[in-house]
N, C-alpha and C. Protein backbone atom coordinates (compact mmCIF):
# COMPACT_ATOMS: atom_id res chain seq x y z
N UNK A 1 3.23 -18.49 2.03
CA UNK A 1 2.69 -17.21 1.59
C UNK A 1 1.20 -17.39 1.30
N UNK A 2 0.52 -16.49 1.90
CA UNK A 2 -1.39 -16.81 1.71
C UNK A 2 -1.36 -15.23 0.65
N UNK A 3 -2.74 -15.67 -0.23
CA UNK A 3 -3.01 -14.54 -1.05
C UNK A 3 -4.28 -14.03 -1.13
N UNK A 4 -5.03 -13.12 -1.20
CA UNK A 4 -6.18 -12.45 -1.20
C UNK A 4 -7.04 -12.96 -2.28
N UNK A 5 -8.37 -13.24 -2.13
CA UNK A 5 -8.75 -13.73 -2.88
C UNK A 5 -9.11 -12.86 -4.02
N UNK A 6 -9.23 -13.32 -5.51
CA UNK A 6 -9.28 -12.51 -6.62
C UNK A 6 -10.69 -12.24 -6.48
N UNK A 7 -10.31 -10.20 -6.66
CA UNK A 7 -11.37 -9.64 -7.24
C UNK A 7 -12.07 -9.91 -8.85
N UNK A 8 -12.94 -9.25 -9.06
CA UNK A 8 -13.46 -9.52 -10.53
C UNK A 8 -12.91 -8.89 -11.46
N UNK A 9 -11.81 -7.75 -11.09
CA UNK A 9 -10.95 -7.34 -12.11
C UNK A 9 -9.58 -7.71 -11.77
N UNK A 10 -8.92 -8.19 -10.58
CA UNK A 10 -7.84 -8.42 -10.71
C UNK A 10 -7.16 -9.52 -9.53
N UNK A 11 -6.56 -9.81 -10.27
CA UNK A 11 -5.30 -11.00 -9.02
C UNK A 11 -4.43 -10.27 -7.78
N UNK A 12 -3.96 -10.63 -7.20
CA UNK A 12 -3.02 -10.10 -6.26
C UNK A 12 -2.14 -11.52 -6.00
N UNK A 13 -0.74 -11.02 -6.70
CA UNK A 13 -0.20 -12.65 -6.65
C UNK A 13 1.32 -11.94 -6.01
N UNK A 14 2.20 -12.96 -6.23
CA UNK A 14 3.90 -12.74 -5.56
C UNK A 14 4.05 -12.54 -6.92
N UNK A 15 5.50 -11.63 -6.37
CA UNK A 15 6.18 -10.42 -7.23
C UNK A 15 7.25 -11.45 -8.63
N UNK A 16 7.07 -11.44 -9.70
CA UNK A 16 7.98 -12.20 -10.71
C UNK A 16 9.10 -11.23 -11.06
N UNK A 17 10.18 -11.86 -10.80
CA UNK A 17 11.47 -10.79 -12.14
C UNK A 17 11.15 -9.71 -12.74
N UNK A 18 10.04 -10.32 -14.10
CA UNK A 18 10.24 -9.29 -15.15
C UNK A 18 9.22 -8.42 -14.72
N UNK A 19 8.64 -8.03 -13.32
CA UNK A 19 8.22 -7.09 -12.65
C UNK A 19 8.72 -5.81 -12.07
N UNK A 20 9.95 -6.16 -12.67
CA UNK A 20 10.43 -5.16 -11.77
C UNK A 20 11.05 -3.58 -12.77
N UNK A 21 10.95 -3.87 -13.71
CA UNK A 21 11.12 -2.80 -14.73
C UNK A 21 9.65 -1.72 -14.74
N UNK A 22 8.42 -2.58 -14.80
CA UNK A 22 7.11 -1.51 -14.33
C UNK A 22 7.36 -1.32 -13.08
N UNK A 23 7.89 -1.94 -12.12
CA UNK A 23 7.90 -1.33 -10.12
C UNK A 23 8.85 -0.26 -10.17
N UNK A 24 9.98 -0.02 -10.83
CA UNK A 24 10.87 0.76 -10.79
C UNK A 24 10.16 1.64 -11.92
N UNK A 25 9.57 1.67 -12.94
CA UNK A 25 8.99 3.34 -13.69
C UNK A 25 7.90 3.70 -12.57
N UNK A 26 7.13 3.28 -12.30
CA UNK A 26 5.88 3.07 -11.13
C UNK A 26 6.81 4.11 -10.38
N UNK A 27 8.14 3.77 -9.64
CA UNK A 27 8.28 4.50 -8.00
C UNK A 27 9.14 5.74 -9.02
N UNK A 28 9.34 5.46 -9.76
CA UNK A 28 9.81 6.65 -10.14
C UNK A 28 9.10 7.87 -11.57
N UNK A 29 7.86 7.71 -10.92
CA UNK A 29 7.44 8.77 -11.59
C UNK A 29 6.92 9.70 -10.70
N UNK A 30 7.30 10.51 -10.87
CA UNK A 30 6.80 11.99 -9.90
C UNK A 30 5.29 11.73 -9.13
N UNK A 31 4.33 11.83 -10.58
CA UNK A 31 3.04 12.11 -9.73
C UNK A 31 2.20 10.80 -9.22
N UNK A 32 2.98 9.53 -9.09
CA UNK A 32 3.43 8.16 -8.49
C UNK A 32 3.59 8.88 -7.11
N UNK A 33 4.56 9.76 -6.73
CA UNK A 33 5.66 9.87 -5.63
C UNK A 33 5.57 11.35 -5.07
N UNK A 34 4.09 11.97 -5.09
CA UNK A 34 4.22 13.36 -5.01
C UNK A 34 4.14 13.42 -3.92
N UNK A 35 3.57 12.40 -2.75
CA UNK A 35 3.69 12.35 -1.48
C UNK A 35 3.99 11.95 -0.72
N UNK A 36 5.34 11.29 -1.21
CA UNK A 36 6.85 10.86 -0.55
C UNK A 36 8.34 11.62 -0.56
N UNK A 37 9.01 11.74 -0.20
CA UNK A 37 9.92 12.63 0.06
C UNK A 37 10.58 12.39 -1.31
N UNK A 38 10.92 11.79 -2.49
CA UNK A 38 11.45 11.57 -3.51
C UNK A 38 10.90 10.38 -4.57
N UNK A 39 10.76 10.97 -5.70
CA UNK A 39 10.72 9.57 -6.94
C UNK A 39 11.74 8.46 -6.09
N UNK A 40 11.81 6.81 -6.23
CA UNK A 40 13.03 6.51 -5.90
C UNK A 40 14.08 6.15 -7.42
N UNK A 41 15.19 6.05 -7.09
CA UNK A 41 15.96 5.76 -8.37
C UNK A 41 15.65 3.70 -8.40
N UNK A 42 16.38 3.59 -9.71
CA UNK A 42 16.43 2.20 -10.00
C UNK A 42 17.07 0.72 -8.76
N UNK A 43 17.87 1.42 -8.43
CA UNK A 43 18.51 0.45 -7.17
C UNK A 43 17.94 0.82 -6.18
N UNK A 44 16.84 2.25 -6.04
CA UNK A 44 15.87 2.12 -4.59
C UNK A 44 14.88 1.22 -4.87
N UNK A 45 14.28 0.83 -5.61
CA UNK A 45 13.60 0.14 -6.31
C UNK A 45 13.47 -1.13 -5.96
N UNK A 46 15.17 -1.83 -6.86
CA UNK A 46 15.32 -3.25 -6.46
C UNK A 46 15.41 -3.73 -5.11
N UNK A 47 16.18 -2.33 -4.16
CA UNK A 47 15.67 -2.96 -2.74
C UNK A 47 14.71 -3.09 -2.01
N UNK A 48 13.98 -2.21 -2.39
CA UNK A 48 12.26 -2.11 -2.14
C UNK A 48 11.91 -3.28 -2.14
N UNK A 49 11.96 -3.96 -3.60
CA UNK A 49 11.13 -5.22 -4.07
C UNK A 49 12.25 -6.54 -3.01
N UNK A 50 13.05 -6.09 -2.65
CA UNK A 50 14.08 -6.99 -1.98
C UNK A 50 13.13 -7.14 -0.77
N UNK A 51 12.63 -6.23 0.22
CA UNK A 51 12.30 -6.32 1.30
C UNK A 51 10.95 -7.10 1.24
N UNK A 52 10.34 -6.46 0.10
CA UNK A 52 8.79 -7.00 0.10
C UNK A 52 9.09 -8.34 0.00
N UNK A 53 9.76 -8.72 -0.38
CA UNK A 53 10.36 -10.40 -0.67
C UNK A 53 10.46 -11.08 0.23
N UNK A 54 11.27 -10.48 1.30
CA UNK A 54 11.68 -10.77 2.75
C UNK A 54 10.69 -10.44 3.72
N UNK A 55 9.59 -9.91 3.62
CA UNK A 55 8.43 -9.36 4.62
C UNK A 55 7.52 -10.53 4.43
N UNK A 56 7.71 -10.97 3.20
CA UNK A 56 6.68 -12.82 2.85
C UNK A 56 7.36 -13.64 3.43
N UNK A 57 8.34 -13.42 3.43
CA UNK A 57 9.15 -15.17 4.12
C UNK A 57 8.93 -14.91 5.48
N UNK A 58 9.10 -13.89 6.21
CA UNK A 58 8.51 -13.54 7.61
C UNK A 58 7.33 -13.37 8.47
N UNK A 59 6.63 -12.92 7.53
CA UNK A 59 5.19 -12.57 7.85
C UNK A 59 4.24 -13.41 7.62
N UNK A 60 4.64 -13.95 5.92
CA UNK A 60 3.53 -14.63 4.85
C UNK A 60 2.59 -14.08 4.21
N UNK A 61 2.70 -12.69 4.76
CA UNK A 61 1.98 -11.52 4.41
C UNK A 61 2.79 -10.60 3.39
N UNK A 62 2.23 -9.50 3.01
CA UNK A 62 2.88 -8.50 2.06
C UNK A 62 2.11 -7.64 1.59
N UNK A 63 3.43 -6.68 0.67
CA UNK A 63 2.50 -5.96 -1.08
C UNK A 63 2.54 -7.28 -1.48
N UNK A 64 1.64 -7.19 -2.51
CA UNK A 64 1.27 -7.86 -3.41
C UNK A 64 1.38 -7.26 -5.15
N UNK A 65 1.88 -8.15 -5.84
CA UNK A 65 1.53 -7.54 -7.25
C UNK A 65 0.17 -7.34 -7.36
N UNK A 66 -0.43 -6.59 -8.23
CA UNK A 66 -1.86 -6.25 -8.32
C UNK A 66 -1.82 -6.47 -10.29
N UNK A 67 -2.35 -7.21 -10.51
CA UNK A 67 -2.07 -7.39 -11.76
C UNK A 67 -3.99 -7.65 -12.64
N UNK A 68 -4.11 -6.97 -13.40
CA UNK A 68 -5.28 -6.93 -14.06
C UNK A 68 -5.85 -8.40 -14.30
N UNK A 69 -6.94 -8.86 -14.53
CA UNK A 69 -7.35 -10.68 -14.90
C UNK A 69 -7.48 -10.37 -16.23
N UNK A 70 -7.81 -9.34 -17.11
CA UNK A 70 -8.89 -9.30 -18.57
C UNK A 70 -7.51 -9.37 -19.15
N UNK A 71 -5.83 -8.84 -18.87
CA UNK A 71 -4.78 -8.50 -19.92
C UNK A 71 -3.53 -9.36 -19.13
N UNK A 72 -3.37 -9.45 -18.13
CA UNK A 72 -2.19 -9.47 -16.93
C UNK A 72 -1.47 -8.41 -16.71
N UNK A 73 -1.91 -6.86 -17.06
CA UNK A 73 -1.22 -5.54 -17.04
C UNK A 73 -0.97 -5.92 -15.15
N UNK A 74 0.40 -5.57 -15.18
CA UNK A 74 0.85 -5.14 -13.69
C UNK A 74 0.21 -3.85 -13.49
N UNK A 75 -0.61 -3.42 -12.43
CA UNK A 75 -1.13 -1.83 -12.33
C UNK A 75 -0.46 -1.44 -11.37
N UNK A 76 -0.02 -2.07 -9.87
CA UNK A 76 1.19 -1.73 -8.96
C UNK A 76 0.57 -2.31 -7.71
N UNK A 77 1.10 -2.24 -6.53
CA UNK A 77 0.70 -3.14 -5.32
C UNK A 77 -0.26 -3.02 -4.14
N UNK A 78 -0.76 -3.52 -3.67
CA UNK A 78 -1.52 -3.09 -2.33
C UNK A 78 -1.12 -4.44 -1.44
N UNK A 79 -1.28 -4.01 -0.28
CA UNK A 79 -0.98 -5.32 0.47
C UNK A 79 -0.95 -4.69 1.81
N UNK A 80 -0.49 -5.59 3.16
CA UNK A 80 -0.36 -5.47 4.00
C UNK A 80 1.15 -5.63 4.69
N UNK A 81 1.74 -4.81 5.56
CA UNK A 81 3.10 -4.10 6.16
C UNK A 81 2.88 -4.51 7.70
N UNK A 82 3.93 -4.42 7.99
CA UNK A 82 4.13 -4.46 9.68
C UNK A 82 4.70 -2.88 9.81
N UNK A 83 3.98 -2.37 10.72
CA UNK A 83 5.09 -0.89 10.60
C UNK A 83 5.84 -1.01 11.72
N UNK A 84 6.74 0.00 11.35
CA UNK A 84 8.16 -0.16 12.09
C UNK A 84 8.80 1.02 13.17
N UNK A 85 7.75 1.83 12.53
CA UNK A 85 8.28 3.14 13.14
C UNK A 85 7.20 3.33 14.78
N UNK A 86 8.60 4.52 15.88
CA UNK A 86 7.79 4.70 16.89
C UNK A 86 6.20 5.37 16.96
N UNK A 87 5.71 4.79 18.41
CA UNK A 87 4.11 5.26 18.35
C UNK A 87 3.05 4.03 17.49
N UNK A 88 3.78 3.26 16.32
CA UNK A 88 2.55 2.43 15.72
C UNK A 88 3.19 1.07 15.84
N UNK A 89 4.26 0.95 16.33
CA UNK A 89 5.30 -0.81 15.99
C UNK A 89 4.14 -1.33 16.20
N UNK A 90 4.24 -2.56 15.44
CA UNK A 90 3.52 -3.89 15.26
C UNK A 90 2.23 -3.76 14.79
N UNK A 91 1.93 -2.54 14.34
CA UNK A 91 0.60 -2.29 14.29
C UNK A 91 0.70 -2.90 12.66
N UNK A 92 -0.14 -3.14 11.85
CA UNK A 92 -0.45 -3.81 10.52
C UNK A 92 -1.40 -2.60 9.50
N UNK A 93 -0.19 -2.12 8.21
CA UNK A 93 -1.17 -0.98 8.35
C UNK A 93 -1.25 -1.79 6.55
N UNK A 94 -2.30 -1.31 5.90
CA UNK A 94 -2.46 -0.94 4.56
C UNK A 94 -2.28 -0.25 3.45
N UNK A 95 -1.63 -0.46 3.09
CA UNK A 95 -1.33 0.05 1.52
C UNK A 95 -1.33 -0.28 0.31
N UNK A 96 -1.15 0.83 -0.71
CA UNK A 96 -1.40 0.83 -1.72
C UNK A 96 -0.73 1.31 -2.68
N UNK A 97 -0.10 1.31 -4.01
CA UNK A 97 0.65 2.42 -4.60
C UNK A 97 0.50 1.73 -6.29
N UNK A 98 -0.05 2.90 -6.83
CA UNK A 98 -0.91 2.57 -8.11
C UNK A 98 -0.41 2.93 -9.36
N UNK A 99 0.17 2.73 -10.64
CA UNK A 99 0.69 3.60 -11.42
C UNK A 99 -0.56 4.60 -12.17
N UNK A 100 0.13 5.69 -12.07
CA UNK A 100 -0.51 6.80 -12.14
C UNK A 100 -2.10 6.75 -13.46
N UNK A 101 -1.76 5.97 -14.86
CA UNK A 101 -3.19 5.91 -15.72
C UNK A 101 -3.93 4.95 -15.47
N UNK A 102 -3.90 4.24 -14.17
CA UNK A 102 -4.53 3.36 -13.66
C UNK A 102 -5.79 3.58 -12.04
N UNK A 103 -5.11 5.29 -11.84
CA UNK A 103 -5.75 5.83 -10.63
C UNK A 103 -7.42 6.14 -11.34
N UNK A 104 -8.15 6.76 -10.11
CA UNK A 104 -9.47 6.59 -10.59
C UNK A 104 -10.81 5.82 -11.37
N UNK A 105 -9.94 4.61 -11.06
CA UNK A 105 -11.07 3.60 -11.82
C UNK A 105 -11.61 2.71 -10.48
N UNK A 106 -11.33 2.54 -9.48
CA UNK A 106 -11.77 2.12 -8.70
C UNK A 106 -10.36 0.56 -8.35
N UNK A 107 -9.87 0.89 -8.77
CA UNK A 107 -8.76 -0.54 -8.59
C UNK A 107 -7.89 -0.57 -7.06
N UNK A 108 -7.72 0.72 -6.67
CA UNK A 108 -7.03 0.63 -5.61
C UNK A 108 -7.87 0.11 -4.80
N UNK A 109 -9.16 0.39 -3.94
CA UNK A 109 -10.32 0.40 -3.24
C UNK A 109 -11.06 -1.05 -3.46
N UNK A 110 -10.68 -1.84 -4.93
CA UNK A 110 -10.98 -3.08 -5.06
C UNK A 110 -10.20 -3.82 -4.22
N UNK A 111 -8.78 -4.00 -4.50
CA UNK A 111 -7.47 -4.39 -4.05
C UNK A 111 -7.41 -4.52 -2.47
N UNK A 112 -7.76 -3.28 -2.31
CA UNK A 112 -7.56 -2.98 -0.65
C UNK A 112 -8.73 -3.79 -0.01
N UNK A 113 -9.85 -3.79 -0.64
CA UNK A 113 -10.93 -4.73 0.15
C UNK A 113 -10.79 -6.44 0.38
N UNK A 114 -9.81 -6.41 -1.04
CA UNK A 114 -9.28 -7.96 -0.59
C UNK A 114 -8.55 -7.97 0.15
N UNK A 115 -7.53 -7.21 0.13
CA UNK A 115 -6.83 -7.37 1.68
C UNK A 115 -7.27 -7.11 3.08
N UNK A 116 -8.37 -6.29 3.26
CA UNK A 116 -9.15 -5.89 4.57
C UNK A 116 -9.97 -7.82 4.79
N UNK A 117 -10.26 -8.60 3.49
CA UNK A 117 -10.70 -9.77 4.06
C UNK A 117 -9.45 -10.52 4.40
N UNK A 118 -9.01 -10.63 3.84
CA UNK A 118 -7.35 -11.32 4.03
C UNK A 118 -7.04 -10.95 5.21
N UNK A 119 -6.91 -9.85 6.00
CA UNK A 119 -6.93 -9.82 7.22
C UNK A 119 -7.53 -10.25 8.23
N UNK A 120 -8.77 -10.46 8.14
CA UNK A 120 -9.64 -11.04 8.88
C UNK A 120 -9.35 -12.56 8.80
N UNK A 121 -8.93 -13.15 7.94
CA UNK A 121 -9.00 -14.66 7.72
C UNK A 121 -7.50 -14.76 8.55
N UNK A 122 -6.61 -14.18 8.38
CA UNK A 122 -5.07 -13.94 9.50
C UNK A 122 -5.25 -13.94 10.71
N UNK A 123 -6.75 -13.03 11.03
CA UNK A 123 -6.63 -12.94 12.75
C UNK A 123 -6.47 -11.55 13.33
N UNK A 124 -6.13 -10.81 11.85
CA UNK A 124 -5.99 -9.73 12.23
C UNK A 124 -7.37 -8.17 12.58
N UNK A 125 -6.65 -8.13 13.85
CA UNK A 125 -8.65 -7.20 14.06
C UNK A 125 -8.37 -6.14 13.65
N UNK A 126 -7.38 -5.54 13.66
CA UNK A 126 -7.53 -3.98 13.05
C UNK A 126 -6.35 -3.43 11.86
N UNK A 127 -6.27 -2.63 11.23
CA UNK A 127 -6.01 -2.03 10.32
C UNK A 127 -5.34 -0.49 9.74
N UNK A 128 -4.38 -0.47 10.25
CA UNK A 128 -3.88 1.29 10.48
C UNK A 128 -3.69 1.41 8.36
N UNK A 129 -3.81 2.94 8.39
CA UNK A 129 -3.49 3.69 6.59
C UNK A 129 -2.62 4.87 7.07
N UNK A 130 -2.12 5.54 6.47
CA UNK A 130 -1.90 7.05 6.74
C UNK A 130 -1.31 7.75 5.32
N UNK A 131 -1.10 8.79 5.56
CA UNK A 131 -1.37 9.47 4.45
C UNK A 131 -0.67 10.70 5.06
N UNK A 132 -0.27 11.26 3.51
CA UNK A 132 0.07 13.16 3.97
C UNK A 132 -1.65 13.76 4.43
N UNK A 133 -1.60 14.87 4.83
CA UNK A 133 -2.87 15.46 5.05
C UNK A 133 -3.28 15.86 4.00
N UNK A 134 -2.43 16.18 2.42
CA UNK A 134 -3.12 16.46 1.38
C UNK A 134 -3.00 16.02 0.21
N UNK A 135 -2.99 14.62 0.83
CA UNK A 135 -3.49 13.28 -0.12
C UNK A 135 -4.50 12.82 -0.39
N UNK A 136 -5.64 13.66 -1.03
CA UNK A 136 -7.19 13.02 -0.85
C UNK A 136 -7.17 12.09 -1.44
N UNK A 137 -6.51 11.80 -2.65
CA UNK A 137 -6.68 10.84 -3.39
C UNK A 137 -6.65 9.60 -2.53
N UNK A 138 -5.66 9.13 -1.47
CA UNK A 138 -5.23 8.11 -0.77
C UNK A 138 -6.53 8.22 0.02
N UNK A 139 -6.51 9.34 0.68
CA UNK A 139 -7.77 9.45 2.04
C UNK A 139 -9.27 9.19 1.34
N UNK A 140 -9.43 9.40 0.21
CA UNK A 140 -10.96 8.87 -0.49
C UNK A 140 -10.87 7.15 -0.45
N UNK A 141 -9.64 6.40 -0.79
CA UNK A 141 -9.65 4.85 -0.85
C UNK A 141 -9.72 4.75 0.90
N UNK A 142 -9.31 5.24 1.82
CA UNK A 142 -9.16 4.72 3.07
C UNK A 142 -10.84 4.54 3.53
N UNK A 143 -11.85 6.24 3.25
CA UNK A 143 -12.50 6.74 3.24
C UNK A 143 -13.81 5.06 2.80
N UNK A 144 -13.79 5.06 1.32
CA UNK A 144 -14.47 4.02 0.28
C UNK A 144 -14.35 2.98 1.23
N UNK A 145 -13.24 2.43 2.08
CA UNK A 145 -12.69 1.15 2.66
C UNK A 145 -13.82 0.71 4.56
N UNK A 146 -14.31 2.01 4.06
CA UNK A 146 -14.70 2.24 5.39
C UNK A 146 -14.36 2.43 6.80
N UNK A 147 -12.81 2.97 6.56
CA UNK A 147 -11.93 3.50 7.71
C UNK A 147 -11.80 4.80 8.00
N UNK A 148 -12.02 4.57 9.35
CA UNK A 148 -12.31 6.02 10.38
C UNK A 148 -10.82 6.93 10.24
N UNK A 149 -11.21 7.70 10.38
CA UNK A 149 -10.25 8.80 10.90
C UNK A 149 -9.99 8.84 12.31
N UNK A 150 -8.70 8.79 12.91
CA UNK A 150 -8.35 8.66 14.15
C UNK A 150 -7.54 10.20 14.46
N UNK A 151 -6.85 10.57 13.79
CA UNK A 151 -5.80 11.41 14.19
C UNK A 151 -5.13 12.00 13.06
N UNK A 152 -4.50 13.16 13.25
CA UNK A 152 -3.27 13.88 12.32
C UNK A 152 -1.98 13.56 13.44
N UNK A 153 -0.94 13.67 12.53
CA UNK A 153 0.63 13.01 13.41
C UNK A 153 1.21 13.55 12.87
N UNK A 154 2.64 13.53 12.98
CA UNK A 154 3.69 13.89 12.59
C UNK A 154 4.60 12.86 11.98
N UNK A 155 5.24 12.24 10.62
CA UNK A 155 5.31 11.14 10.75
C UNK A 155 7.15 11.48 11.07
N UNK A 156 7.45 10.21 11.90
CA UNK A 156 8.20 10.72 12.70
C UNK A 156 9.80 10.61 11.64
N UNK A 157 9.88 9.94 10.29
CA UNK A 157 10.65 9.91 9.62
C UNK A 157 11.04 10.98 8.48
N UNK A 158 10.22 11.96 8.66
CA UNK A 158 10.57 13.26 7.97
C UNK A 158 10.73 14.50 9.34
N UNK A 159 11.83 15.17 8.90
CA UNK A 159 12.17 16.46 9.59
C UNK A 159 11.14 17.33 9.82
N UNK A 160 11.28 18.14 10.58
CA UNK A 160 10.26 19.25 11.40
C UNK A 160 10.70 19.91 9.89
N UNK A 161 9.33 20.73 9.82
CA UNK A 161 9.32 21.88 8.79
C UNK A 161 9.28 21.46 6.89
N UNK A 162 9.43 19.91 7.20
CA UNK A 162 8.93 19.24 5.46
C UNK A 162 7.69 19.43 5.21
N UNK A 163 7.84 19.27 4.17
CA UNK A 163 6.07 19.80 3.61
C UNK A 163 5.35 18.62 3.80
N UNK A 164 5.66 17.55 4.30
CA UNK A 164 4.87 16.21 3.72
C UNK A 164 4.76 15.44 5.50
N UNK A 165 5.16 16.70 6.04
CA UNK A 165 5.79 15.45 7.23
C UNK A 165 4.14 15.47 8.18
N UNK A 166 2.71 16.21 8.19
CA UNK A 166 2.13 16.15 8.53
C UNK A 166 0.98 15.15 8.22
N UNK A 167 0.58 13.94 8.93
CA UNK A 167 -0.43 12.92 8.01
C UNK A 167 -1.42 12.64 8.82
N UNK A 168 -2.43 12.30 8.23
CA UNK A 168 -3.34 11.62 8.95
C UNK A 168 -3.14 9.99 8.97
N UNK A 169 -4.26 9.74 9.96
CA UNK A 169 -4.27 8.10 10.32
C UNK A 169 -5.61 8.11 10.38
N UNK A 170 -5.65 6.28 9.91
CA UNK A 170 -7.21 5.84 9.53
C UNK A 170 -6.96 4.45 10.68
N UNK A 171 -8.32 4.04 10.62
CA UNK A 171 -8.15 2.74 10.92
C UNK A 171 -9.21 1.69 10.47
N UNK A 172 -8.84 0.98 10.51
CA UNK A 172 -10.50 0.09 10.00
C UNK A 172 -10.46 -1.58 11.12
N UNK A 173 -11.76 -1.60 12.04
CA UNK A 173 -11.42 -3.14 12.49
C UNK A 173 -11.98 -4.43 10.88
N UNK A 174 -11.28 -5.57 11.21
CA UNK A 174 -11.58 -6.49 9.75
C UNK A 174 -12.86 -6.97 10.37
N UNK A 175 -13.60 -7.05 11.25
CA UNK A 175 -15.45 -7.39 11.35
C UNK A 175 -15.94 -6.64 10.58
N UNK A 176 -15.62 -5.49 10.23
CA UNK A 176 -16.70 -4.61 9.54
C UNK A 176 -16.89 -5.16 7.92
């Protein structure tokens, strides 16, 4: 497992146990989850953190805990994914997911820049994000990250006629 190198406010390390009580309030708070099809419950949770587990032993890559340096507050994860779904397979996209009194300080956009180098040191040249279309909040960190706008899509795992199912896509190459 390789890890991003620490920013000046925070670590990005592998996921511990008693992590998983903040990952599960984290996915299940509404305005956490306003632009996913549902809060998840407690056992969506533990499998969540199950996979991210299993995406390191495969990849060596991942989310990452995102954990403060000044306190060790867990604030929530950013890392890097293999996506899975048709139209992007294999593509390597970025993410992020922040607990909510921790948004607007600049932590996500820190996080994510260590992983945009972390990519580059992998090999990896480019960088997919996506987002609902009225997620600015997400699209300002893609935005800050210095990733283009490519396209609006349909993402193909929500039904025709959901409110959420329309997103954009970013991309960023790791030279930049």
């Amino acid at each position: 497992m390789i890890f991003p190198a620490p920013t000046p406010r925070l670590v990005l390390r592998a996921w511990r146990e008693e992590d998983l009580g903040t990952f599960t309030a984290m996915n299940a708070d509404p305005r956490v989850m306003e632009y996913f099809p549902a809060p998840l419950a407690p056992e969506q949770s533990a499998e969540f953190m199950e996979r991210i587990r299993e995406e390191f032993s495969t990849e060596g890559f991942g989310l990452y805990a995102v954990e403060r340096r000044e306190d060790g507050e867990l604030l929530g994860y950013t890392g890097l994914h293999r996506v899975t779904f048709t139209g992007m397979k294999d593509k390597i996209e970025i993410g992020w997911r922040l607990r909510a009194e921790f948004w607007d300080q600049g932590y996500a956009t820190e996080a994510a820049q260590a992983c945009v180098a972390l990519a580059a040191k992998l090999g990896i040249e480019e960088l997919v994000a996506f987002t609902t279309v009225t997620n600015l909040r997400s699209q300002r960190v893609m935005q800050k990250l210095g990733m283009e706008l490519l396209c609006e899509f349909d993402h193909p795992a929500l039904p025709e006629g959901h409110p959420l199912r329309r997103h954009v896509l970013y991309l960023i190459g790791t030279e930049k």
